[in-house]
Protein backbone atom coordinates (compact mmCIF):
# COMPACT_ATOMS: atom_id res chain seq x y z
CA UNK A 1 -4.20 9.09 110.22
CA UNK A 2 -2.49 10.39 107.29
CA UNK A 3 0.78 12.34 108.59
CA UNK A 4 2.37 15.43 106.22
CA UNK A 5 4.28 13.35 103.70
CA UNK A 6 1.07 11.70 102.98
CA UNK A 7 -1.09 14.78 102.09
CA UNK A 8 2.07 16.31 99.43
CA UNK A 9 0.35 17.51 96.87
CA UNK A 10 3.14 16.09 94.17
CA UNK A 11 2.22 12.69 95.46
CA UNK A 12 -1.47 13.55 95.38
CA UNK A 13 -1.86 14.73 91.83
CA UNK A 14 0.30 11.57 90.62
CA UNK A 15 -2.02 9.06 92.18
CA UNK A 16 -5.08 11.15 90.25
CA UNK A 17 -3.35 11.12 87.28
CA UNK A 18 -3.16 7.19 87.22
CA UNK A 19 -6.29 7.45 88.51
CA UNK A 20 -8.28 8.68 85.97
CA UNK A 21 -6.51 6.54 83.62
CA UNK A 22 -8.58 2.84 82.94
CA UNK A 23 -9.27 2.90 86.53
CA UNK A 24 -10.67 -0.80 86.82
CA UNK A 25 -8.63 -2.81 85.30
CA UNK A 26 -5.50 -0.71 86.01
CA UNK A 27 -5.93 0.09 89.79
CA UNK A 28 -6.91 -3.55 90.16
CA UNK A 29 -3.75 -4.94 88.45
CA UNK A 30 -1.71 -3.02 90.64
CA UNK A 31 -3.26 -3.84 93.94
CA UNK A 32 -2.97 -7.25 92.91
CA UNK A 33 1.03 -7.12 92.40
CA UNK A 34 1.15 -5.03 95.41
CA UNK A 35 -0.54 -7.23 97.71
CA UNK A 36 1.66 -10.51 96.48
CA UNK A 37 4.98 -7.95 97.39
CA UNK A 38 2.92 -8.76 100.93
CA UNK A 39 3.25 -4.94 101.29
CA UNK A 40 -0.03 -5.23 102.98
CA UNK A 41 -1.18 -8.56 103.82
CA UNK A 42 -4.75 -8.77 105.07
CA UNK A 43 -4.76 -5.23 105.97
CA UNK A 44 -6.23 -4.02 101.99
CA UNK A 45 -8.58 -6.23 101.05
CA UNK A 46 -10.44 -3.36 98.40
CA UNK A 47 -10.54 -5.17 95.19
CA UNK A 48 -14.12 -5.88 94.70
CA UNK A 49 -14.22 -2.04 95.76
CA UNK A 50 -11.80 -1.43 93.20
CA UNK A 51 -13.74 -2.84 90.66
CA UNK A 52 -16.55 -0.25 91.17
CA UNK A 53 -15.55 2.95 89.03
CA UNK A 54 -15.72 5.86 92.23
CA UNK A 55 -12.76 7.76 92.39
CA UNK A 56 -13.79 9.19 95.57
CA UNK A 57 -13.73 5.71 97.15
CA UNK A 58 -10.76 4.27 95.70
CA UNK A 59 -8.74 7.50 97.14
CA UNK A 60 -10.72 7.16 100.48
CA UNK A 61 -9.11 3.79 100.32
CA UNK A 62 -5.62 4.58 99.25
CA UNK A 63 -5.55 7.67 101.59
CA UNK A 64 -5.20 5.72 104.47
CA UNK A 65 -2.46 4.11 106.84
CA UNK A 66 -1.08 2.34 103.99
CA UNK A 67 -0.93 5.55 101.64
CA UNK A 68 3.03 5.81 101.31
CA UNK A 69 3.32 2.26 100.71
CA UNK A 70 1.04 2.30 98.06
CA UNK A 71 2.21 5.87 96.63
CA UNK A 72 6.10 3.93 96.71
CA UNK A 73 5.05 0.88 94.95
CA UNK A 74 2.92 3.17 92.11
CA UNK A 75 6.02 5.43 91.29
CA UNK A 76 8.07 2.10 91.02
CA UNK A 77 5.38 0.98 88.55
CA UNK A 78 4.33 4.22 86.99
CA UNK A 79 8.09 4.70 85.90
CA UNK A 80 7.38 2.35 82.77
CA UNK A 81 4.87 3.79 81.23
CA UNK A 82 3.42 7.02 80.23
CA UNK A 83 -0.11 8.11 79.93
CA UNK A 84 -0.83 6.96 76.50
CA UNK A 85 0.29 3.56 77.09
CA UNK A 86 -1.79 3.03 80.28
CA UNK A 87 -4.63 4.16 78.27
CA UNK A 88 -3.78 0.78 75.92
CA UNK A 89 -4.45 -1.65 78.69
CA UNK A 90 -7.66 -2.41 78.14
CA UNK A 91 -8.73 -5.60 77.21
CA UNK A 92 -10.54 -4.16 73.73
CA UNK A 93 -7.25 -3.05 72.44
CA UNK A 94 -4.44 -4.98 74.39
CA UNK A 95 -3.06 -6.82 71.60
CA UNK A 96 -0.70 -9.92 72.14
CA UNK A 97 2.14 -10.92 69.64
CA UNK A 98 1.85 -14.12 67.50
CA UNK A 99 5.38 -15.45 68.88
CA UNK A 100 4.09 -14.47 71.94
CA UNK A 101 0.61 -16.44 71.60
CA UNK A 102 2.28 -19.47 70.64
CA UNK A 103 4.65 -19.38 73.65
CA UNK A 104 1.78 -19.41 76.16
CA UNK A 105 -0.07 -22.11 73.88
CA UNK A 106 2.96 -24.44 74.23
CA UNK A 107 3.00 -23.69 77.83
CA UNK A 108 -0.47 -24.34 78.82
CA UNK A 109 0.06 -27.65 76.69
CA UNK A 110 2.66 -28.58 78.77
CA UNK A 111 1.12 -27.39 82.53
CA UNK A 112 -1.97 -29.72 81.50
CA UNK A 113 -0.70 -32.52 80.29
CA UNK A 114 1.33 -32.27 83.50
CA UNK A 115 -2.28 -32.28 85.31
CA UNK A 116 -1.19 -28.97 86.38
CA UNK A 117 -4.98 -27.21 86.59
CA UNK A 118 -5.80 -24.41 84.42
CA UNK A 119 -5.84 -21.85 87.32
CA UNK A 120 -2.55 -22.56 89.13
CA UNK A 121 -0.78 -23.03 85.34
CA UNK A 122 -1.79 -19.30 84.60
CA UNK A 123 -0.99 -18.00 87.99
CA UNK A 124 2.58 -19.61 87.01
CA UNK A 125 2.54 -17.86 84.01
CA UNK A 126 1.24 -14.88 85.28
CA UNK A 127 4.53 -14.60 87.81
CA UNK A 128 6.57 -15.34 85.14
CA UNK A 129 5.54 -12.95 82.36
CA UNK A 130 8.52 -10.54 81.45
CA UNK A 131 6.21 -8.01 78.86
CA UNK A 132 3.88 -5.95 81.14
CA UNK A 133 1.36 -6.33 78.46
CA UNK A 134 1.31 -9.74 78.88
CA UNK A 135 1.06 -9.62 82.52
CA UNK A 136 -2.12 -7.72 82.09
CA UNK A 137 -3.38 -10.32 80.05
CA UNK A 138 -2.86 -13.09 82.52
CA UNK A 139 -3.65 -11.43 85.07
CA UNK A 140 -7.37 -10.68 83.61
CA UNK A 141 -7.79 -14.01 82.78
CA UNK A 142 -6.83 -15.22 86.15
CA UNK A 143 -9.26 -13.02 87.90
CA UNK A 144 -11.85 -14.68 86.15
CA UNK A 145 -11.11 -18.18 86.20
CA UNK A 146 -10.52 -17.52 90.02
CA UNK A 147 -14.19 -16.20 90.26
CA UNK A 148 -15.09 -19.39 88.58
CA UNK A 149 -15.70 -18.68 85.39
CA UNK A 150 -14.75 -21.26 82.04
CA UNK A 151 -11.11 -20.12 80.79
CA UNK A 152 -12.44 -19.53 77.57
CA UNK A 153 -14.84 -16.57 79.27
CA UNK A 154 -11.58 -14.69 80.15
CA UNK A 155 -10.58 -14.94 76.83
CA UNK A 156 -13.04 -13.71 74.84
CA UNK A 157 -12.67 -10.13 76.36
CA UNK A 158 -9.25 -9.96 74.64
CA UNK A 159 -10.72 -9.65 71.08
CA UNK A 160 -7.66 -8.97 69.41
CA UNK A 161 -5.79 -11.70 71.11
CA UNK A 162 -7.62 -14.74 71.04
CA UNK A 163 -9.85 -15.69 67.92
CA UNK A 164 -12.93 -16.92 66.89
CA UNK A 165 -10.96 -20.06 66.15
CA UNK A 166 -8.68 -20.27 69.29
CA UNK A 167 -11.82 -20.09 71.69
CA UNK A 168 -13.77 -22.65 70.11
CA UNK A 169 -10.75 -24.92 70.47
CA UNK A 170 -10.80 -23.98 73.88
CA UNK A 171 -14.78 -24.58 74.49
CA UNK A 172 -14.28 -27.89 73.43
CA UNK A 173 -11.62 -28.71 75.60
CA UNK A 174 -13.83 -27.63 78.35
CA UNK A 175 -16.61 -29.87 77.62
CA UNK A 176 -14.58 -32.80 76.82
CA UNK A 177 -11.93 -32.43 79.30
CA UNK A 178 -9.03 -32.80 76.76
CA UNK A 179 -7.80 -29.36 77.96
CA UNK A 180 -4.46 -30.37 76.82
CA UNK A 181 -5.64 -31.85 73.52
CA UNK A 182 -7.21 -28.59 72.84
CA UNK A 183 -3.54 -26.62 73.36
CA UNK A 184 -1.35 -28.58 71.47
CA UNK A 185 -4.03 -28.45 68.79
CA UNK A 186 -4.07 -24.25 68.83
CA UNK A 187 0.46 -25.16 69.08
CA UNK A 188 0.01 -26.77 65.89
CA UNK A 189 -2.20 -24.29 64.02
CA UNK A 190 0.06 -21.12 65.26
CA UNK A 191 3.52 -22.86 64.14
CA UNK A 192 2.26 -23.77 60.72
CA UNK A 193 0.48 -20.19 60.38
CA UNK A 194 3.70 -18.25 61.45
CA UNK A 195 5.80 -20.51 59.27
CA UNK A 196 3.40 -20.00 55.85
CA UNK A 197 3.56 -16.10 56.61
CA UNK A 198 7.05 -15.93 57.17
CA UNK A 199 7.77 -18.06 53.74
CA UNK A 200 5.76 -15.35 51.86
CA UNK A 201 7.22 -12.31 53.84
CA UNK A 202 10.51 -13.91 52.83
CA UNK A 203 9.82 -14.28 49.55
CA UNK A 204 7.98 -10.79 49.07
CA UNK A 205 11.47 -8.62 51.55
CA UNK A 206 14.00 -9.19 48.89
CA UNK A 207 11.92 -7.67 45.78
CA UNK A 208 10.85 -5.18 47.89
CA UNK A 209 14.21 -4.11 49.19
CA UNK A 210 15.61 -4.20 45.91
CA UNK A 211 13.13 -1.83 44.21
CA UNK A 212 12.96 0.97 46.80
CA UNK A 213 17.03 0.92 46.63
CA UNK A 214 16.74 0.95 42.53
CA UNK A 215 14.04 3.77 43.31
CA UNK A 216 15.90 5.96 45.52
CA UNK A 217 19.28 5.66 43.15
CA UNK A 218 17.56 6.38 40.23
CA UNK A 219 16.07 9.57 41.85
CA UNK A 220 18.90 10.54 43.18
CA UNK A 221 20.68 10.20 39.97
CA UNK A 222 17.79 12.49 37.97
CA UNK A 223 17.56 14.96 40.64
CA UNK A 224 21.28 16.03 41.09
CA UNK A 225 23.47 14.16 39.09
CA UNK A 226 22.06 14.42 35.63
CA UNK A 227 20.90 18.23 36.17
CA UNK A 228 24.84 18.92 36.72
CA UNK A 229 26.13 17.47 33.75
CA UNK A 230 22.90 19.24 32.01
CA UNK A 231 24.88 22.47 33.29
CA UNK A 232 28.28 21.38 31.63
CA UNK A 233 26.83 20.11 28.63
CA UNK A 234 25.05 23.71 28.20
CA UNK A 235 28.62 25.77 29.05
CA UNK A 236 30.79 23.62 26.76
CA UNK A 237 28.10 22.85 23.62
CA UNK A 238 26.50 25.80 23.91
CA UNK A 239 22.53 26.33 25.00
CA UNK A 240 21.10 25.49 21.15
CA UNK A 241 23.59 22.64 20.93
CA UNK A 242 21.91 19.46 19.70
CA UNK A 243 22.09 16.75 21.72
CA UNK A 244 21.52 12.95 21.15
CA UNK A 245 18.10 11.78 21.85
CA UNK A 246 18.44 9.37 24.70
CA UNK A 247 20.43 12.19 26.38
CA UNK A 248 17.07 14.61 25.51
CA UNK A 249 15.02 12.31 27.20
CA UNK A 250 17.12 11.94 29.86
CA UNK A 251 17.26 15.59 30.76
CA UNK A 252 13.51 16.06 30.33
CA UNK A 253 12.46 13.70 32.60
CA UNK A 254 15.19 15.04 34.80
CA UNK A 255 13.67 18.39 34.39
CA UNK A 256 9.98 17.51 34.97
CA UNK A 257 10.88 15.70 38.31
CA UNK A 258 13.82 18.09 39.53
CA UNK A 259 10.93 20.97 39.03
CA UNK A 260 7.71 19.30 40.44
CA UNK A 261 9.49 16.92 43.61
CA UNK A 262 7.19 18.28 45.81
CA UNK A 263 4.40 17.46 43.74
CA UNK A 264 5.49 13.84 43.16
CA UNK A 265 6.34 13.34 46.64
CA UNK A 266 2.61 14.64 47.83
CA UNK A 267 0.93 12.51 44.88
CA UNK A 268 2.70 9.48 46.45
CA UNK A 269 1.66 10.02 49.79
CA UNK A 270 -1.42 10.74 49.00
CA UNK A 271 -2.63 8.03 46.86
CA UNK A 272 -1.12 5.35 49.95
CA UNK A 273 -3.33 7.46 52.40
CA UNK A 274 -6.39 7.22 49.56
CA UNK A 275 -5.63 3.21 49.42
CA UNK A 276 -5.41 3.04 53.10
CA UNK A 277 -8.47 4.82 53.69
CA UNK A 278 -10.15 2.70 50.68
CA UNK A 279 -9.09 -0.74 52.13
CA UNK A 280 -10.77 0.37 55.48
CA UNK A 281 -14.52 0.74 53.63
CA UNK A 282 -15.57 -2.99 53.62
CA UNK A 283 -17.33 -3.07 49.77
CA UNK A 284 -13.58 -1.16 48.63
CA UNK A 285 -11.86 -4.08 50.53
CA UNK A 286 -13.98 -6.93 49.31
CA UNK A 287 -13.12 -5.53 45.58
CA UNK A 288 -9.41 -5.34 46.56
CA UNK A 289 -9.06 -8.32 48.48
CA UNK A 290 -10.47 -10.32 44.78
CA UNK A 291 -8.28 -8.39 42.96
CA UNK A 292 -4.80 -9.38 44.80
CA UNK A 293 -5.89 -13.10 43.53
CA UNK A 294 -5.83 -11.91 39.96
CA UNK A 295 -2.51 -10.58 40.00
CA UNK A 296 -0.45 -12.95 38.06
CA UNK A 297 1.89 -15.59 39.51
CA UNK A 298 1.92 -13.57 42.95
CA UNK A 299 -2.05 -14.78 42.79
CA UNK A 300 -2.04 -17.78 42.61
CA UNK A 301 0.74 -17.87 44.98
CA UNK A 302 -1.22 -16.22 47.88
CA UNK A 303 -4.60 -18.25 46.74
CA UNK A 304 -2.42 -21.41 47.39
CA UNK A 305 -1.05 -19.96 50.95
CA UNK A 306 -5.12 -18.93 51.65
CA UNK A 307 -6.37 -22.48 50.86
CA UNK A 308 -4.09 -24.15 53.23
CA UNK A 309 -4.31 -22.14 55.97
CA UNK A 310 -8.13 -22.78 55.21
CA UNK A 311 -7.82 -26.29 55.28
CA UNK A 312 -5.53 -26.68 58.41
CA UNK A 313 -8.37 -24.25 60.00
CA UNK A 314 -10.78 -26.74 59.15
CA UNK A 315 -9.22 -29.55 59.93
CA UNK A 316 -8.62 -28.32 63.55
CA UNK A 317 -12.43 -27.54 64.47
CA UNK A 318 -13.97 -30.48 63.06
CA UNK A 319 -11.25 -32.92 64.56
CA UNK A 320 -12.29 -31.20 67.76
CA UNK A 321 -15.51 -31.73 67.54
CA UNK A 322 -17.37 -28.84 66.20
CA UNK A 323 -20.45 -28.85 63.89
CA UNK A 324 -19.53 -28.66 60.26
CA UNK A 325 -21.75 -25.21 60.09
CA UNK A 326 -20.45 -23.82 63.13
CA UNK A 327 -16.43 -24.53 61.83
CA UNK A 328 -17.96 -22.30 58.44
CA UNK A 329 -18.78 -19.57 60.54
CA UNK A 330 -15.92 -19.50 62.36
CA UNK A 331 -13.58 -19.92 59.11
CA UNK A 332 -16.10 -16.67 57.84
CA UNK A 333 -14.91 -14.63 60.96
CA UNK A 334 -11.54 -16.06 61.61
CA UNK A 335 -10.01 -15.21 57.56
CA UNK A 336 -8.48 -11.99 57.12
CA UNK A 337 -9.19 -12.06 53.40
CA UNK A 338 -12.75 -10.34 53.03
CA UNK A 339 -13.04 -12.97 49.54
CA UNK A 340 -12.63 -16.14 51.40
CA UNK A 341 -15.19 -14.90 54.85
CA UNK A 342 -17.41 -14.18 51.75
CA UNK A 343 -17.10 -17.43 49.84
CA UNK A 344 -17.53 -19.48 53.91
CA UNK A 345 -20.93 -17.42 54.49
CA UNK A 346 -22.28 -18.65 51.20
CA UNK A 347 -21.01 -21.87 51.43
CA UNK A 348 -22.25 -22.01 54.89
CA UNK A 349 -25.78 -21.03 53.76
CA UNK A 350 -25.62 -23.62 50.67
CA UNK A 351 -24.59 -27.03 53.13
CA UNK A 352 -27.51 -25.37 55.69
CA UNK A 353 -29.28 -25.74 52.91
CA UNK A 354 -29.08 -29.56 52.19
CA UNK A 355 -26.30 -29.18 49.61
CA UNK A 356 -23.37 -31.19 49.42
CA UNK A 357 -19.47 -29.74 50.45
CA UNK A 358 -17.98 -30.35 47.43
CA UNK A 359 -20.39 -29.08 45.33
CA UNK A 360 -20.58 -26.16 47.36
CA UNK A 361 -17.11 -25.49 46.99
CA UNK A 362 -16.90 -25.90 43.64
CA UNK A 363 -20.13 -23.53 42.68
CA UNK A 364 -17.54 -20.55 44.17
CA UNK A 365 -15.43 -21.25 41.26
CA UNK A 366 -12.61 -20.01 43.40
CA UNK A 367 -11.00 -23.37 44.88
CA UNK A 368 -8.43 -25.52 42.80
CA UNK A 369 -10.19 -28.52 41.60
CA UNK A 370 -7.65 -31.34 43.37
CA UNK A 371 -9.08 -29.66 46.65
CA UNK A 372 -12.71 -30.44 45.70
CA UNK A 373 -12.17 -34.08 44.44
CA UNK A 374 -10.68 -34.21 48.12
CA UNK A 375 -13.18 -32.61 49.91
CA UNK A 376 -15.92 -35.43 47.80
CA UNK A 377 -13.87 -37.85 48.83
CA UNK A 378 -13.90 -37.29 52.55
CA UNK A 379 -17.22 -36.39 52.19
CA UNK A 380 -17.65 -40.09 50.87
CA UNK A 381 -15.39 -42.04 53.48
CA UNK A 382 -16.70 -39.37 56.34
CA UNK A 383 -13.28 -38.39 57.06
CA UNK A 384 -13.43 -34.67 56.28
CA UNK A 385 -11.32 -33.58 58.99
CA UNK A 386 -8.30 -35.93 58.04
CA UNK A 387 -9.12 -35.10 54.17
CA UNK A 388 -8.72 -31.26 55.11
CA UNK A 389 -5.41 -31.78 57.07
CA UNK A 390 -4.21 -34.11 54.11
CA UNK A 391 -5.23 -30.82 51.62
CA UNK A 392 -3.19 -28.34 54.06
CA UNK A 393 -0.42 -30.32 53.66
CA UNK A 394 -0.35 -30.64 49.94
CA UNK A 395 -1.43 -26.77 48.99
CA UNK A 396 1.57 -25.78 51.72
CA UNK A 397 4.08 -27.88 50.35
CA UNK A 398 2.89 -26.80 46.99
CA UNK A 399 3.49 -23.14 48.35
CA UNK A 400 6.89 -24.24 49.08
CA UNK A 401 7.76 -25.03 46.24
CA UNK A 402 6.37 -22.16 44.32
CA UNK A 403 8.21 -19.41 46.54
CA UNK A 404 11.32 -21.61 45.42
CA UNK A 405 10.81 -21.45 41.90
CA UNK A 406 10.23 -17.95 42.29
CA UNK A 407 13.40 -17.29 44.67
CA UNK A 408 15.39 -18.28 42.11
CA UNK A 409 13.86 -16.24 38.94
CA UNK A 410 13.53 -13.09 40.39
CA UNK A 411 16.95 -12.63 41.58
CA UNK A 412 17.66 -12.14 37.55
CA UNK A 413 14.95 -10.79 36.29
CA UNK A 414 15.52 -7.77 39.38
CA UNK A 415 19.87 -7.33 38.83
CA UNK A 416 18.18 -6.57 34.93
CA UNK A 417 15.69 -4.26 36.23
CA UNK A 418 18.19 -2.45 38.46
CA UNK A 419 20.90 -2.64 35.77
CA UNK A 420 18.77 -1.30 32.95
CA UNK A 421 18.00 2.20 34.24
CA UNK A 422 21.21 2.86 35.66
CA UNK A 423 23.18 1.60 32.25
CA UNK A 424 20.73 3.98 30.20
CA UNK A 425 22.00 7.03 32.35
CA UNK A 426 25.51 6.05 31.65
CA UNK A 427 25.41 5.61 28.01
CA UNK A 428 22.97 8.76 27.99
CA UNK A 429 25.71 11.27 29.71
CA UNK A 430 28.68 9.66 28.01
CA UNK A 431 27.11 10.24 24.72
CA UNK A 432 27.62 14.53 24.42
CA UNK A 433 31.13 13.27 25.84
CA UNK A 434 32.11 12.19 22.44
CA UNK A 435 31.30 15.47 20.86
CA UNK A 436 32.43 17.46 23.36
CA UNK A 437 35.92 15.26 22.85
CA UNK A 438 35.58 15.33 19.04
CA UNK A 439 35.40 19.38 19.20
CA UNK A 440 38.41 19.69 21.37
CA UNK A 441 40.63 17.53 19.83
CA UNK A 442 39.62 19.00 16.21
């Protein structure tokens, strides 16, 4: 019988709240961590109940002998989060970081090459898991796998966590029984994608910094600093004084922005919202997405970076095992550049179609040519998924090497383009300085 603490209505309308919040796989989660606190031993066994999505029986359930217990251990757990963020545990949006990823790849590796099996080794995990989100995660996966279910079934509900690619790596590790083969595969793929992204993110931070910090001074510096001295130039010179003509310009363009900042702010933010909204329309991004490979150097930097990570893709699913068509699809779904999923799905449908790799590759007219003597070659020796490896190598250390040749000319080329501006409103101001001196001292 519920006693008088029980039926508060406080405690009441929390437990709705969380109630009618991802019920399933939030109620479940929670009974789960509530019944390994052996709060309640044998005594609440309701989680294939809890599964079913009827409120009225999950708070026929709760409202019982074990109510307070239960209401204690929710407000414990309830205190990290707020409504909006219980909303985001659902395994369509639950999203897992890419340090994160490769941390539970490594230790899955580890658990079963141990001959740890795959459902104790995530139960481990599970306990151990710091990030709720994570926990979540786990603890999903776990439910299935303990229902019997393939480990790769649990994770292809978490769409944004584990991809085309990881799963398939997974798949075949479940049919050959090289579970840890399949790990320390998706180990190696992770680490050398996280290390090619954060050479370009290196490479692209400094420009970046340095431009917004050249933009904002320069603003500032046409906003209020030249607009005063426009003021002293006027009381001393006189308003129809004559003025040299880099200090003219300097004043006018001070003038237009000074008097339309508003306007320039809201044409700024505007056109980024326009681009965002643009990039989300697939035929827009397509266009977009071929464009960022024409831009010069910066191009053919990020078409290098795309063909190895290609390559070390490809390497990975056909040294696993999978069909040469079924790696294409999976390269089509698994690139983030609209281009390249384009160029896989017609070279897909052109080596369904009897044709040759190579020559597929090199109809796109996209692909560096050393990549497609390669690609004949290991078509040749039947060796493709060696050949691709050997191609990821080259293209990243060729990446390498570009980002260093470009490290060390932009540094230059940006001290000039800071330099430049700010010089030109020196000289500008300090030229009515002479006259102004000239007509004081004569």
């Amino acid at each position: 019988m519920i006693d008088q603490e029980n039926n508060n209505p406080d405690k009441i309308h929390k437990i709705d709240r969380i109630l009618k919040t991802n019920l399933g796989t939030r109620i479940e989660l929670l009974v789960d961590e509530f019944e390994e606190q052996k709060k309640v031993k044998d005594k609440l066994k309701v989680k294939d109940k809890l599964k079913v999505h009827d409120k009225k029986k999950v708070k026929k359930i709760i409202r019982s002998s074990l109510y307070s217990q239960f209401i204690s251990f929710l407000k414990r757990q309830y205190k990290y989060y707020n409504e909006r963020q219980i909303e985001a545990y659902s395994p369509e949006s639950v999203k897992m970081s890419s340090k994160d990823l490769l941390t539970l790849s490594k230790s899955l590796a580890i658990t079963t090459e141990a001959g740890v099996p795959t459902f104790s080794a995530l139960m481990l995990l599970r306990n151990q898991a710091r990030k709720k989100r994570n926990r979540y995660i786990l603890t999903q996966i776990t439910n299935i796998v303990r229902d019997g279910e393939p480990l790769s079934v649990g994770m292809k509900i978490f769409k944004k966590v584990f991809s085309p690619l990881y799963i398939s790596a997974i798949e075949c590790g479940e049919e050959t029984g090289r579970m840890d083969a399949a790990f320390n595969q998706m180990c190696y793929y992770l680490r050398r994608k996280q290390q090619m992204q954060n050479k370009i993110l290196q490479m692209l931070i400094y420009p970046v910094i340095i431009l917004s910090v050249a933009f904002v001074i320069n603003t500032l510096l046409l906003v209020y600093v030249v607009p005063k001295f426009k003021t002293t130039f006027t009381g001393i010179l006189g308003p129809d004084a004559v003025l040299p003509l880099p200090t003219e310009l300097l004043i006018s363009c001070s003038d237009l922005l000074y008097n339309n900042i508003i306007s320039v702010l809201a044409t700024i933010i505007g056109l980024s919202i326009i681009i965002t909204m643009l990039y989300k329309i697939p035929k827009t991004k397509l266009i977009m997405d071929k464009l960022i490979f024409k831009i010069p150097i910066l191009g053919s930097l990020l078409m290098k970076d795309a063909t190895a990570k290609l390559s070390i893709t490809m390497s990975i699913l056909l040294q696993s095992g999978i069909p040469i068509l079924r790696a294409f699809s999976i390269l089509s779904t698994n690139s983030q550049n609209s281009s390249i999923a384009r160029l896989m799905r017609i070279i897909r449908q052109n080596v369904s179609a009897g044709e040759d790799i190579s020559k597929t590759f090199d109809l796109t007219q996209a692909f560096p040519s050393a990549m497609i003597t390669m690609i004949e070659v290991g078509e040749q020796t039947g060796r493709l998924g060696e050949i691709f490896e050997k191609i990821g190598n080259l293209f990243n250390a060729e990446v390498d090497a570009m980002i260093e040749t470009l490290e060390s000319v932009l540094e230059p080329i940006l001290t000039i383009f800071i330099a430049v501006p700010i010089a030109y409103v020196v000289i500008s101001l300090f030229l009515p300085l002479v006259s102004i001196i000239k007509n004081l001292t004569g």
